[in-house]
PDB file of N, CA and C in Angstrom:
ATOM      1  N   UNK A   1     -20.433  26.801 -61.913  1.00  0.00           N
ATOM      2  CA  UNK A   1     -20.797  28.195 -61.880  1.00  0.00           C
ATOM      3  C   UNK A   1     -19.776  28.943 -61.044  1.00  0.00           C
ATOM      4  N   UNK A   2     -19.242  29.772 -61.347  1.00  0.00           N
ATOM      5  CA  UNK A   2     -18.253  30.477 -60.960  1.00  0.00           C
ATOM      6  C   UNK A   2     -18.620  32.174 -61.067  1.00  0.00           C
ATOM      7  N   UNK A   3     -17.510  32.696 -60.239  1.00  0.00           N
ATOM      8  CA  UNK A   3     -17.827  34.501 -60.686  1.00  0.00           C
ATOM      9  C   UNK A   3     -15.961  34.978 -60.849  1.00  0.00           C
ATOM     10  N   UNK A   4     -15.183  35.563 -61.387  1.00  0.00           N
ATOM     11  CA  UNK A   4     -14.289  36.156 -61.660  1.00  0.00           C
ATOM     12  C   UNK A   4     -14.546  37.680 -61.848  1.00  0.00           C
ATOM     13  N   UNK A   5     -13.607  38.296 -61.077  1.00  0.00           N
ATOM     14  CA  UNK A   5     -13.240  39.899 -61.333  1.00  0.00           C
ATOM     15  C   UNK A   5     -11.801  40.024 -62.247  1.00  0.00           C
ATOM     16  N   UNK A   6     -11.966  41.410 -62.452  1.00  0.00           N
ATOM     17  CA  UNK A   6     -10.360  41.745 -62.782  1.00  0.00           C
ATOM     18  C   UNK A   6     -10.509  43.369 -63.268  1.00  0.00           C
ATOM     19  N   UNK A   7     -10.035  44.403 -63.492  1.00  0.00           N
ATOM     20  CA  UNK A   7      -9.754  45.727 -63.602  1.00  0.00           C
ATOM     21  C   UNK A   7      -8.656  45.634 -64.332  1.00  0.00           C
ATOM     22  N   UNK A   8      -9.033  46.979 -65.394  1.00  0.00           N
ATOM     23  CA  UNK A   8      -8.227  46.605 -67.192  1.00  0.00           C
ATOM     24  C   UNK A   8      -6.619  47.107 -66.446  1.00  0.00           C
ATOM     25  N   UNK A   9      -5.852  47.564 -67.164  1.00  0.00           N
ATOM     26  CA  UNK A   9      -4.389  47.610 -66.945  1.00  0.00           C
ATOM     27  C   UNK A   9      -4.436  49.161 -66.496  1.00  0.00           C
ATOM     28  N   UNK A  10      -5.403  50.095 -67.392  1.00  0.00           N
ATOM     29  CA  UNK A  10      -5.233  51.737 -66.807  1.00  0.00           C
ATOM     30  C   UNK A  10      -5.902  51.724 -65.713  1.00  0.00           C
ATOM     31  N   UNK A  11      -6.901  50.612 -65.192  1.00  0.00           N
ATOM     32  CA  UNK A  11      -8.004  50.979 -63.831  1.00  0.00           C
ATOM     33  C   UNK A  11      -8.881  51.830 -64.198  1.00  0.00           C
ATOM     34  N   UNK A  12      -9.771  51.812 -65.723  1.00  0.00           N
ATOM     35  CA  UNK A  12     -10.645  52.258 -66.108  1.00  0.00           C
ATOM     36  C   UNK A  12     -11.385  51.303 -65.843  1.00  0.00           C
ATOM     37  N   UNK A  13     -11.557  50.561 -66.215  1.00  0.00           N
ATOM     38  CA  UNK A  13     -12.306  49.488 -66.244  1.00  0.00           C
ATOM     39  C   UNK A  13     -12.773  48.109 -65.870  1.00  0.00           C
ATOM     40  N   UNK A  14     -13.671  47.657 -64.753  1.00  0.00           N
ATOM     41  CA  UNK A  14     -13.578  46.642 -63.662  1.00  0.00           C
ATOM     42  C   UNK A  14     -14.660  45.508 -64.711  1.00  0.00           C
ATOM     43  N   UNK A  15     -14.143  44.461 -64.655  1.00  0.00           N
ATOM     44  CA  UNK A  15     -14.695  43.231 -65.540  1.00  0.00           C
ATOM     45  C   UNK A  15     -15.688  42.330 -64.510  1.00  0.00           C
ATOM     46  N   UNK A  16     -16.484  41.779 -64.273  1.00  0.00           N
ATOM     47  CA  UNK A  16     -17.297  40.846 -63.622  1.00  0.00           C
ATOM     48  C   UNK A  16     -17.774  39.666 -64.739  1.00  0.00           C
ATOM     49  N   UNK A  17     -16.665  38.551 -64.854  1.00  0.00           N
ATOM     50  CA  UNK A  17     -16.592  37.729 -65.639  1.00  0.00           C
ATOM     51  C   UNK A  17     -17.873  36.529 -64.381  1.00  0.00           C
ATOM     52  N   UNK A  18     -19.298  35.833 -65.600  1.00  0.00           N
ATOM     53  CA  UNK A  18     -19.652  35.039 -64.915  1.00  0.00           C
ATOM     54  C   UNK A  18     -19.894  33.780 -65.915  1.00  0.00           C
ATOM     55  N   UNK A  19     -19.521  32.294 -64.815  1.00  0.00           N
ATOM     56  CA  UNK A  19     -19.371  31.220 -66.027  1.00  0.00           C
ATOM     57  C   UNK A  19     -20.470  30.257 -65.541  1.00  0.00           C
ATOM     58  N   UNK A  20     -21.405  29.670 -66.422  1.00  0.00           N
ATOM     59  CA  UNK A  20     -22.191  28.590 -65.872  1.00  0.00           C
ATOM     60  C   UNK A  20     -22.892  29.367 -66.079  1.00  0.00           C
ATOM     61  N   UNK A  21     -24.050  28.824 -64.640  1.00  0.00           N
ATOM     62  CA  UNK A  21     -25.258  29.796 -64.433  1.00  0.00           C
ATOM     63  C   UNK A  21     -25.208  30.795 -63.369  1.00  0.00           C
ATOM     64  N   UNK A  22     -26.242  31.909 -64.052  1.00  0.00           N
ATOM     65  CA  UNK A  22     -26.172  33.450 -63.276  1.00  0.00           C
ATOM     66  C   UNK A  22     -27.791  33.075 -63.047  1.00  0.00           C
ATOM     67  N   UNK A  23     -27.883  32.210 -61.584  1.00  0.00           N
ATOM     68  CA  UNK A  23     -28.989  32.383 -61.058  1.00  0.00           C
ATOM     69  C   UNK A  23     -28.879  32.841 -59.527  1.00  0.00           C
ATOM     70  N   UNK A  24     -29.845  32.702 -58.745  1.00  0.00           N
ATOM     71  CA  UNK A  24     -29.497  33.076 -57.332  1.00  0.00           C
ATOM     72  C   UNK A  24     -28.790  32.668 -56.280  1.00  0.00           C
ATOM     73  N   UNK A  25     -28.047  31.288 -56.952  1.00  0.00           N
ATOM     74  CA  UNK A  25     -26.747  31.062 -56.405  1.00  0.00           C
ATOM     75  C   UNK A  25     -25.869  31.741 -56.220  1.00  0.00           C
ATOM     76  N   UNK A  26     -25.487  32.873 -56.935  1.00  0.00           N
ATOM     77  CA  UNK A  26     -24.948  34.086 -57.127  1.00  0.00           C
ATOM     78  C   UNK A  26     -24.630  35.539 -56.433  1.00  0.00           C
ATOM     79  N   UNK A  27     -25.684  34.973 -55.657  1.00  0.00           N
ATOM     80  CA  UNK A  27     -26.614  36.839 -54.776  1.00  0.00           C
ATOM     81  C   UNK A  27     -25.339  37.224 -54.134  1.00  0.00           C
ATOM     82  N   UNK A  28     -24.792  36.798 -53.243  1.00  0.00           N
ATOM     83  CA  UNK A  28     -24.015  36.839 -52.549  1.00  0.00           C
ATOM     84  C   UNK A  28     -22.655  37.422 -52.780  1.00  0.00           C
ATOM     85  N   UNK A  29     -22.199  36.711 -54.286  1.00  0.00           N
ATOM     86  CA  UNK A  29     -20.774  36.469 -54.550  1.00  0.00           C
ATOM     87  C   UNK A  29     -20.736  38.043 -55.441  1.00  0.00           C
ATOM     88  N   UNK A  30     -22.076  37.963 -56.232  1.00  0.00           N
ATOM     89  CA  UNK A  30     -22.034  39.289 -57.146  1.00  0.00           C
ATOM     90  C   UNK A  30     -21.930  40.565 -56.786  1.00  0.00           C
ATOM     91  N   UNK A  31     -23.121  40.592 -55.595  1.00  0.00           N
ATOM     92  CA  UNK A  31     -22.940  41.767 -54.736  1.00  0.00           C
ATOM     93  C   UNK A  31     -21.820  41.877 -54.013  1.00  0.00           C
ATOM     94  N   UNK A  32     -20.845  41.157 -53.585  1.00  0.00           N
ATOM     95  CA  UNK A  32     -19.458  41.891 -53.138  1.00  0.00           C
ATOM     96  C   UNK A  32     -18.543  41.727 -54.103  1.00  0.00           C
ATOM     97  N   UNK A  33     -18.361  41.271 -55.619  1.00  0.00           N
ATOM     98  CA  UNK A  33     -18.095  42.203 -56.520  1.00  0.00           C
ATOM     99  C   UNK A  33     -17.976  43.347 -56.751  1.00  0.00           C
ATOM    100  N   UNK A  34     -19.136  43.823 -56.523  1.00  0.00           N
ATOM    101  CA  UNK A  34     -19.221  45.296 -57.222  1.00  0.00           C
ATOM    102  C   UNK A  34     -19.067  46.116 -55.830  1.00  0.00           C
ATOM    103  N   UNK A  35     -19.404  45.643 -54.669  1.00  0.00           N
ATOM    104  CA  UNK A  35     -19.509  45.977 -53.629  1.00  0.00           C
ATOM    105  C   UNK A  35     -18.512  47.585 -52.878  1.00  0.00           C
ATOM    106  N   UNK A  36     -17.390  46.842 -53.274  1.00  0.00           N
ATOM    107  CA  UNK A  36     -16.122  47.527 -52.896  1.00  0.00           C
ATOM    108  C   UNK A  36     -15.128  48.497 -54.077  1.00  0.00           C
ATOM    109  N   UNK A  37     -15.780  48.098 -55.457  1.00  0.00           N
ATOM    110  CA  UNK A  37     -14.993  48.805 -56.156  1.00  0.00           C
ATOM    111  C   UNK A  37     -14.744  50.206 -56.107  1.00  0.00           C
ATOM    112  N   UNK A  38     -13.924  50.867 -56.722  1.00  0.00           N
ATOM    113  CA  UNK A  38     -13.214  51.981 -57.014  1.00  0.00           C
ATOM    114  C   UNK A  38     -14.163  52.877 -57.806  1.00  0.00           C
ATOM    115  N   UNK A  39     -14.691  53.945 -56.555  1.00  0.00           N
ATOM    116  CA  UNK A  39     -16.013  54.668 -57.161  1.00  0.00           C
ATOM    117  C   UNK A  39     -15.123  55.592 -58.810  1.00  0.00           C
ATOM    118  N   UNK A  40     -14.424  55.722 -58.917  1.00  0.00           N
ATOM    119  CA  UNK A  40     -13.532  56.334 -60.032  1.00  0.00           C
ATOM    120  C   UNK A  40     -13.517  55.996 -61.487  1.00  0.00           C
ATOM    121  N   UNK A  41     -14.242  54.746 -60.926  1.00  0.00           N
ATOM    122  CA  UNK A  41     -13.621  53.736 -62.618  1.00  0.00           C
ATOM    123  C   UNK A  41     -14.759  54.579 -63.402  1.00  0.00           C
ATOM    124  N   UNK A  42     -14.713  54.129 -65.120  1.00  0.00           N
ATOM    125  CA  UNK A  42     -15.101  54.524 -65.630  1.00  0.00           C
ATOM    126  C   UNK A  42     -16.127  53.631 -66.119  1.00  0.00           C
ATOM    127  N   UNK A  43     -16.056  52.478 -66.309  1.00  0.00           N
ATOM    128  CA  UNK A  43     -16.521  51.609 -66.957  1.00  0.00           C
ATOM    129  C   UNK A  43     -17.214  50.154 -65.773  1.00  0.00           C
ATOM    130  N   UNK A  44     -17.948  49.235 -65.654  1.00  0.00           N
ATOM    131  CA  UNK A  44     -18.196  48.476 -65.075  1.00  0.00           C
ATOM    132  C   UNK A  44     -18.772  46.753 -66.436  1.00  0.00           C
ATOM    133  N   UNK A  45     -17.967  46.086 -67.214  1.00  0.00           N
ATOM    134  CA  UNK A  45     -18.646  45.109 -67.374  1.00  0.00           C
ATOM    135  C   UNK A  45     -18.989  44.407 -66.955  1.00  0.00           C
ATOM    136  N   UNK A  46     -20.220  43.441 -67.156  1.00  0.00           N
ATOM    137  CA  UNK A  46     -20.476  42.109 -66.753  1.00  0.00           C
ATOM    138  C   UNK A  46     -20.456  41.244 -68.288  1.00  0.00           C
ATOM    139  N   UNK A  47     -19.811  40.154 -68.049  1.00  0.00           N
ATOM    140  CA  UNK A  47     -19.330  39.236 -69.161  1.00  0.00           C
ATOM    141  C   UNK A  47     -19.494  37.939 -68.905  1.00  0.00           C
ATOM    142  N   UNK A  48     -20.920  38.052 -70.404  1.00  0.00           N
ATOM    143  CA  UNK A  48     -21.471  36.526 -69.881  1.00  0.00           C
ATOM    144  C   UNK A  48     -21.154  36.049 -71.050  1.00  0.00           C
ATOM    145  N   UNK A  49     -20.037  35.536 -71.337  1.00  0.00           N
ATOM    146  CA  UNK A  49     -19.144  34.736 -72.777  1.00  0.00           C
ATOM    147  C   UNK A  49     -19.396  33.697 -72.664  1.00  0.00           C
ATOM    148  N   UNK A  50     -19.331  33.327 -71.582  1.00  0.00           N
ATOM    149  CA  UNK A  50     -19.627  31.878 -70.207  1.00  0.00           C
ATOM    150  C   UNK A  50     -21.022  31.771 -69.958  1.00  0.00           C
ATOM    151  N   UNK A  51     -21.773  32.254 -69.853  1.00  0.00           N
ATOM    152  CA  UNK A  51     -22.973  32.663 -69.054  1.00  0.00           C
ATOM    153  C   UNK A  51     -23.480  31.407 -69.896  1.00  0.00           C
ATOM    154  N   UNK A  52     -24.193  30.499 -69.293  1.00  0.00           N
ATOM    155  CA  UNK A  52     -25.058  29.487 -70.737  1.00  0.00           C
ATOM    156  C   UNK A  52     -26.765  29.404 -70.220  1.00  0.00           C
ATOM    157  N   UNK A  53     -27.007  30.172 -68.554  1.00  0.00           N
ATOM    158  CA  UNK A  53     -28.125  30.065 -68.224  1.00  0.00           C
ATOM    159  C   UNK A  53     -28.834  31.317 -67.495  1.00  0.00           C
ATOM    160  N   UNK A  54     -29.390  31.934 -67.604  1.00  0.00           N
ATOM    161  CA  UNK A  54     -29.648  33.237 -66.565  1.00  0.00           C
ATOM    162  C   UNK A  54     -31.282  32.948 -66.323  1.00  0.00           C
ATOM    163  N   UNK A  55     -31.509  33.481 -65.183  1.00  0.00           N
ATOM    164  CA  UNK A  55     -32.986  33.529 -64.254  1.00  0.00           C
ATOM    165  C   UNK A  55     -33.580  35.449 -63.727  1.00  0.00           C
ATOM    166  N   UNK A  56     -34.658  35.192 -63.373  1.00  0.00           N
ATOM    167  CA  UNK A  56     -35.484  36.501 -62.945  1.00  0.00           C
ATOM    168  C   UNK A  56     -34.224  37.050 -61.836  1.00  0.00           C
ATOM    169  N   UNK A  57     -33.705  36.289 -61.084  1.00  0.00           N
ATOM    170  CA  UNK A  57     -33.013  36.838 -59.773  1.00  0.00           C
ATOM    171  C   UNK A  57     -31.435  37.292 -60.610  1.00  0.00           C
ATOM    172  N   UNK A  58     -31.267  36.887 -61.691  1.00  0.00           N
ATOM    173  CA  UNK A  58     -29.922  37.392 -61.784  1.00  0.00           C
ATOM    174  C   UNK A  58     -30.278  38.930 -62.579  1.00  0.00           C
ATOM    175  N   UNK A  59     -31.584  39.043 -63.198  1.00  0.00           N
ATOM    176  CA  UNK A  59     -31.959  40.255 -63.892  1.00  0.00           C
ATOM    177  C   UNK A  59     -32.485  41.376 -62.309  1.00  0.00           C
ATOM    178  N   UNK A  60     -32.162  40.632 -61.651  1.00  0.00           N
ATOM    179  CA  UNK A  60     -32.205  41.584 -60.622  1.00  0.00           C
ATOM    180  C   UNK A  60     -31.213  42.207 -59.916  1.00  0.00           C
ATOM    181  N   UNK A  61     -30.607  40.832 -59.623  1.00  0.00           N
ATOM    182  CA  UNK A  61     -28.824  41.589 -59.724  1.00  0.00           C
ATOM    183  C   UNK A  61     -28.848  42.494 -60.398  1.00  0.00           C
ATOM    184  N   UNK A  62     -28.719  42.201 -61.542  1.00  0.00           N
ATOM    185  CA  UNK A  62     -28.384  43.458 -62.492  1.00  0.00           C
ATOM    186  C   UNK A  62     -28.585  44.580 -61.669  1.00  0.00           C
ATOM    187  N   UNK A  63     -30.003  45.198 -62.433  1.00  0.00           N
ATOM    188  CA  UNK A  63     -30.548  46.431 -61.418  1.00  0.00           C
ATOM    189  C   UNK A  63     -30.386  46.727 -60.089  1.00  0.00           C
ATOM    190  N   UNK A  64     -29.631  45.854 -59.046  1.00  0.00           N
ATOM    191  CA  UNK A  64     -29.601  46.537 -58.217  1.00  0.00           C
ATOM    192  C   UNK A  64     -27.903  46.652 -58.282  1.00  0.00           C
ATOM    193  N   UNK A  65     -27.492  46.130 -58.916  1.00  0.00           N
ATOM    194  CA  UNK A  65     -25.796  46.924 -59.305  1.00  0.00           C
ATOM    195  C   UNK A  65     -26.110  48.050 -59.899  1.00  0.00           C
ATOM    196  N   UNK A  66     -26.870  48.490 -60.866  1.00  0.00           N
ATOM    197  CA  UNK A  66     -27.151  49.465 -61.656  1.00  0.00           C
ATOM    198  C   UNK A  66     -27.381  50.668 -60.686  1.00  0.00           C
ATOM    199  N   UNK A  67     -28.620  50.436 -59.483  1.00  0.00           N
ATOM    200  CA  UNK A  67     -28.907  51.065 -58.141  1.00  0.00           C
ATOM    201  C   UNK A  67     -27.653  51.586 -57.657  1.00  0.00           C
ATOM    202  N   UNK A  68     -27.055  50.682 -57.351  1.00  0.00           N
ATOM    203  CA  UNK A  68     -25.808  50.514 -56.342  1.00  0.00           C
ATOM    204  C   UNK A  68     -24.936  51.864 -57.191  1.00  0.00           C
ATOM    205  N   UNK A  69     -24.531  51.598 -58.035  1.00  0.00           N
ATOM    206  CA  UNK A  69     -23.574  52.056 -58.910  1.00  0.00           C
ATOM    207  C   UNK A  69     -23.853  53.044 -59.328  1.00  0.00           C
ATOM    208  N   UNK A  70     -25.142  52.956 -60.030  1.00  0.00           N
ATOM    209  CA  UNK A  70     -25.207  54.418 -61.389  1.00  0.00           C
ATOM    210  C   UNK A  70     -25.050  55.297 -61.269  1.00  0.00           C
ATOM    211  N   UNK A  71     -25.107  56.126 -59.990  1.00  0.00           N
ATOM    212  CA  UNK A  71     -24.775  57.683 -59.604  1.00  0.00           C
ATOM    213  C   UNK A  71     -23.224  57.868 -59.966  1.00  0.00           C
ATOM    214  N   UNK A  72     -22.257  56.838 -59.698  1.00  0.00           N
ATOM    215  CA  UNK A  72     -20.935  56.726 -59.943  1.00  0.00           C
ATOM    216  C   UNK A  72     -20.444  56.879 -60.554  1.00  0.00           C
ATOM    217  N   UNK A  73     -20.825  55.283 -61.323  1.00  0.00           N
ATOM    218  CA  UNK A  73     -20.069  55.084 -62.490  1.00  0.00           C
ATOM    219  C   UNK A  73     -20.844  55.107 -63.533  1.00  0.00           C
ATOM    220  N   UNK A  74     -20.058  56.085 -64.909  1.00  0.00           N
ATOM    221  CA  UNK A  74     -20.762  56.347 -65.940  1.00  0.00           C
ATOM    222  C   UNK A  74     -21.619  55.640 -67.402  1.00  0.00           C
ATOM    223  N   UNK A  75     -20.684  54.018 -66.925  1.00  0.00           N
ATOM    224  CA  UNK A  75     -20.911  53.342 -67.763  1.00  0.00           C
ATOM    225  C   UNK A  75     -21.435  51.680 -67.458  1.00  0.00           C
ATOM    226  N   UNK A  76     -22.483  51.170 -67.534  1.00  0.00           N
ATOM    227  CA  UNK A  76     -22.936  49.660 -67.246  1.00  0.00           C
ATOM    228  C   UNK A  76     -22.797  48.927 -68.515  1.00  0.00           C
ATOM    229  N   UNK A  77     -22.425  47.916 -68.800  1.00  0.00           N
ATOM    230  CA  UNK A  77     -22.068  47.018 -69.968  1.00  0.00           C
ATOM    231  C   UNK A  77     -22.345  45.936 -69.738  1.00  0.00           C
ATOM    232  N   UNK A  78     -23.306  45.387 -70.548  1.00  0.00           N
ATOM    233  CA  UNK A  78     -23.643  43.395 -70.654  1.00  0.00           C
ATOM    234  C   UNK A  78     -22.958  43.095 -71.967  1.00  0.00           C
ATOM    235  N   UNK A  79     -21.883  42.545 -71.640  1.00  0.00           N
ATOM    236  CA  UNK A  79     -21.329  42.151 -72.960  1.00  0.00           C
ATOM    237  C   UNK A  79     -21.412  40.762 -73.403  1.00  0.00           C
ATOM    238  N   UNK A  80     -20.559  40.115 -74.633  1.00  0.00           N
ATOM    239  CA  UNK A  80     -20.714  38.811 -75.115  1.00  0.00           C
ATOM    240  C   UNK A  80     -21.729  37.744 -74.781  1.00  0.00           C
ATOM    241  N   UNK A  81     -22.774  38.385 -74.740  1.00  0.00           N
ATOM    242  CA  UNK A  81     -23.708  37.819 -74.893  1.00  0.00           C
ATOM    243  C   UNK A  81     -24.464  36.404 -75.825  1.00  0.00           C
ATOM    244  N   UNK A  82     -25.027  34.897 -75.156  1.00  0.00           N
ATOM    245  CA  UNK A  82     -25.055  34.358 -76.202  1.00  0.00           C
ATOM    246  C   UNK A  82     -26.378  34.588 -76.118  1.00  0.00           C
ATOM    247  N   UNK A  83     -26.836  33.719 -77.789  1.00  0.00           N
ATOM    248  CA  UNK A  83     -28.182  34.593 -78.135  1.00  0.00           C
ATOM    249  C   UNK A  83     -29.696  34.243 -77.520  1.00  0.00           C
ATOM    250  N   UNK A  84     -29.201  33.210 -76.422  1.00  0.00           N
ATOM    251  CA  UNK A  84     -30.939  32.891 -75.868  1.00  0.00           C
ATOM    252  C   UNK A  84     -30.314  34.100 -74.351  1.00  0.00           C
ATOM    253  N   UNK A  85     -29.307  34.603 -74.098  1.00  0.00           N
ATOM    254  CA  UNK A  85     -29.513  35.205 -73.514  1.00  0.00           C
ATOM    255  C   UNK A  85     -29.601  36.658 -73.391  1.00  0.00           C
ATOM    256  N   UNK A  86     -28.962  36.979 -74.821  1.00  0.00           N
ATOM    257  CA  UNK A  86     -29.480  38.578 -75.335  1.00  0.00           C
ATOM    258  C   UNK A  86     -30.936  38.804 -75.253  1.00  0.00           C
ATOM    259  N   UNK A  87     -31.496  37.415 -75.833  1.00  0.00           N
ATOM    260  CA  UNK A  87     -32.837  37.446 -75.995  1.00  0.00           C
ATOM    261  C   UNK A  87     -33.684  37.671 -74.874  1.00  0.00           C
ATOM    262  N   UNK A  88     -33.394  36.825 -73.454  1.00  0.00           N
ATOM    263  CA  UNK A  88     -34.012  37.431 -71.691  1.00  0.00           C
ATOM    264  C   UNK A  88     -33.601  38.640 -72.199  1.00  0.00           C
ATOM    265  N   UNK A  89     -32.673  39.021 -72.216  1.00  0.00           N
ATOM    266  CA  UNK A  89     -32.410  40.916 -71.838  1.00  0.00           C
ATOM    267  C   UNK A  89     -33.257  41.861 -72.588  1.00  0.00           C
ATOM    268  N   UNK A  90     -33.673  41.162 -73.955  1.00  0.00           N
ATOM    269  CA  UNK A  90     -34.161  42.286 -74.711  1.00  0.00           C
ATOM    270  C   UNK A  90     -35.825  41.933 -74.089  1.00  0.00           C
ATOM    271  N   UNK A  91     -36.640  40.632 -74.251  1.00  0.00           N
ATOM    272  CA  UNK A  91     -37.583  40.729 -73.418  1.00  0.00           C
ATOM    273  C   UNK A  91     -38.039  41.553 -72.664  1.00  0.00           C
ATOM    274  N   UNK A  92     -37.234  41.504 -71.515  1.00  0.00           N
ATOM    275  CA  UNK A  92     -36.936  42.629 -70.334  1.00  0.00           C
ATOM    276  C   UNK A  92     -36.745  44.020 -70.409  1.00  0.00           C
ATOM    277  N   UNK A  93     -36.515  43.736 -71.628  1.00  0.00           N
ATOM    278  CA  UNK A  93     -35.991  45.846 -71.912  1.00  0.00           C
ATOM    279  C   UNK A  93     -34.908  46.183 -71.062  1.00  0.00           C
ATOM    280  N   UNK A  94     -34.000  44.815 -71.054  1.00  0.00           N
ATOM    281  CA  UNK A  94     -32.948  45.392 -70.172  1.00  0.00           C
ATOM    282  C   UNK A  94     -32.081  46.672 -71.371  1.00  0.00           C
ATOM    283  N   UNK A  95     -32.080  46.029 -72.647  1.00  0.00           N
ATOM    284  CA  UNK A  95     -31.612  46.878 -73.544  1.00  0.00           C
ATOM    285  C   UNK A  95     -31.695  48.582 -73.696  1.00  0.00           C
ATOM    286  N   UNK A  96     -32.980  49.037 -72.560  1.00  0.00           N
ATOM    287  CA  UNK A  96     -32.990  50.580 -73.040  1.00  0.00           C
ATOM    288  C   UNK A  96     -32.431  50.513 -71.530  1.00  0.00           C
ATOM    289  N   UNK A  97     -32.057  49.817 -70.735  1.00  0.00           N
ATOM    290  CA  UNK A  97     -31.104  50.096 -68.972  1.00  0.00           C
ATOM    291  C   UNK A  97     -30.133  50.187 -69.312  1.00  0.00           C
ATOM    292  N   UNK A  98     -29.050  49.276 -70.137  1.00  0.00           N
ATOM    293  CA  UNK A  98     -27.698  48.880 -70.309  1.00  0.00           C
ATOM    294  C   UNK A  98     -27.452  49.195 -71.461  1.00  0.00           C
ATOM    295  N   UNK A  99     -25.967  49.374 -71.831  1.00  0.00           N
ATOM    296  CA  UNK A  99     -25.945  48.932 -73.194  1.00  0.00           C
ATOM    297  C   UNK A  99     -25.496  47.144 -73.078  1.00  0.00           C
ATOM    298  N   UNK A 100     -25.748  46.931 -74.014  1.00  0.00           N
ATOM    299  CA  UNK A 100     -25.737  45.247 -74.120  1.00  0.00           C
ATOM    300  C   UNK A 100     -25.030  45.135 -75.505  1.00  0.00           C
ATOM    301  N   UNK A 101     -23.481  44.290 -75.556  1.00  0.00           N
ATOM    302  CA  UNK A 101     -23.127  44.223 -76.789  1.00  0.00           C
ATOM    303  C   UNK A 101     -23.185  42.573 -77.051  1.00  0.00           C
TER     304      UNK A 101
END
């Protein structure tokens, strides 16, 4: 389980790549992710291409990046999603919070 950042080439856009599992092993590493970024950007993904396990505490993460952030930045993104884990999100109704591709 790992966490990776990176910000696209114009600095629109800050990536929060996570691999393994996004459970509460996580709390820590995610929140100073997002922690420090560049209130400017436009965009914020999280990219679970990798992601093969998620829990209640990482759907909390979420929302409290969303907290953290949303006044900011204009855009939250759950992307590459695989499908038992689109499926937690839509459960959750994370789908009417985020967009989720």
């Amino acid at each position: 389980m790992s966490l990776t950042t990176s910000t696209s080439p114009d600095g629109q856009t800050f990536t929060i790549q996570i691999k393994g599992k996004f459970d509460f092993n996580l709390v820590q590493s995610f929140r100073s992710a997002y922690s420090d970024i560049d209130r400017k950007l436009n965009c914020v993904v999280v990219d679970l291409r990798e992601t093969e396990y998620m829990d209640s505490s990482a759907l909390g993460m979420l929302l409290n990046m969303q907290k953290s952030l949303g006044s900011s930045i204009p855009n939250i993104k759950i992307s590459n999603c695989r499908p038992q884990i689109k499926k937690i999100l839509q459960i959750s109704r994370f789908d009417k919070k985020f967009d989720i591709d």
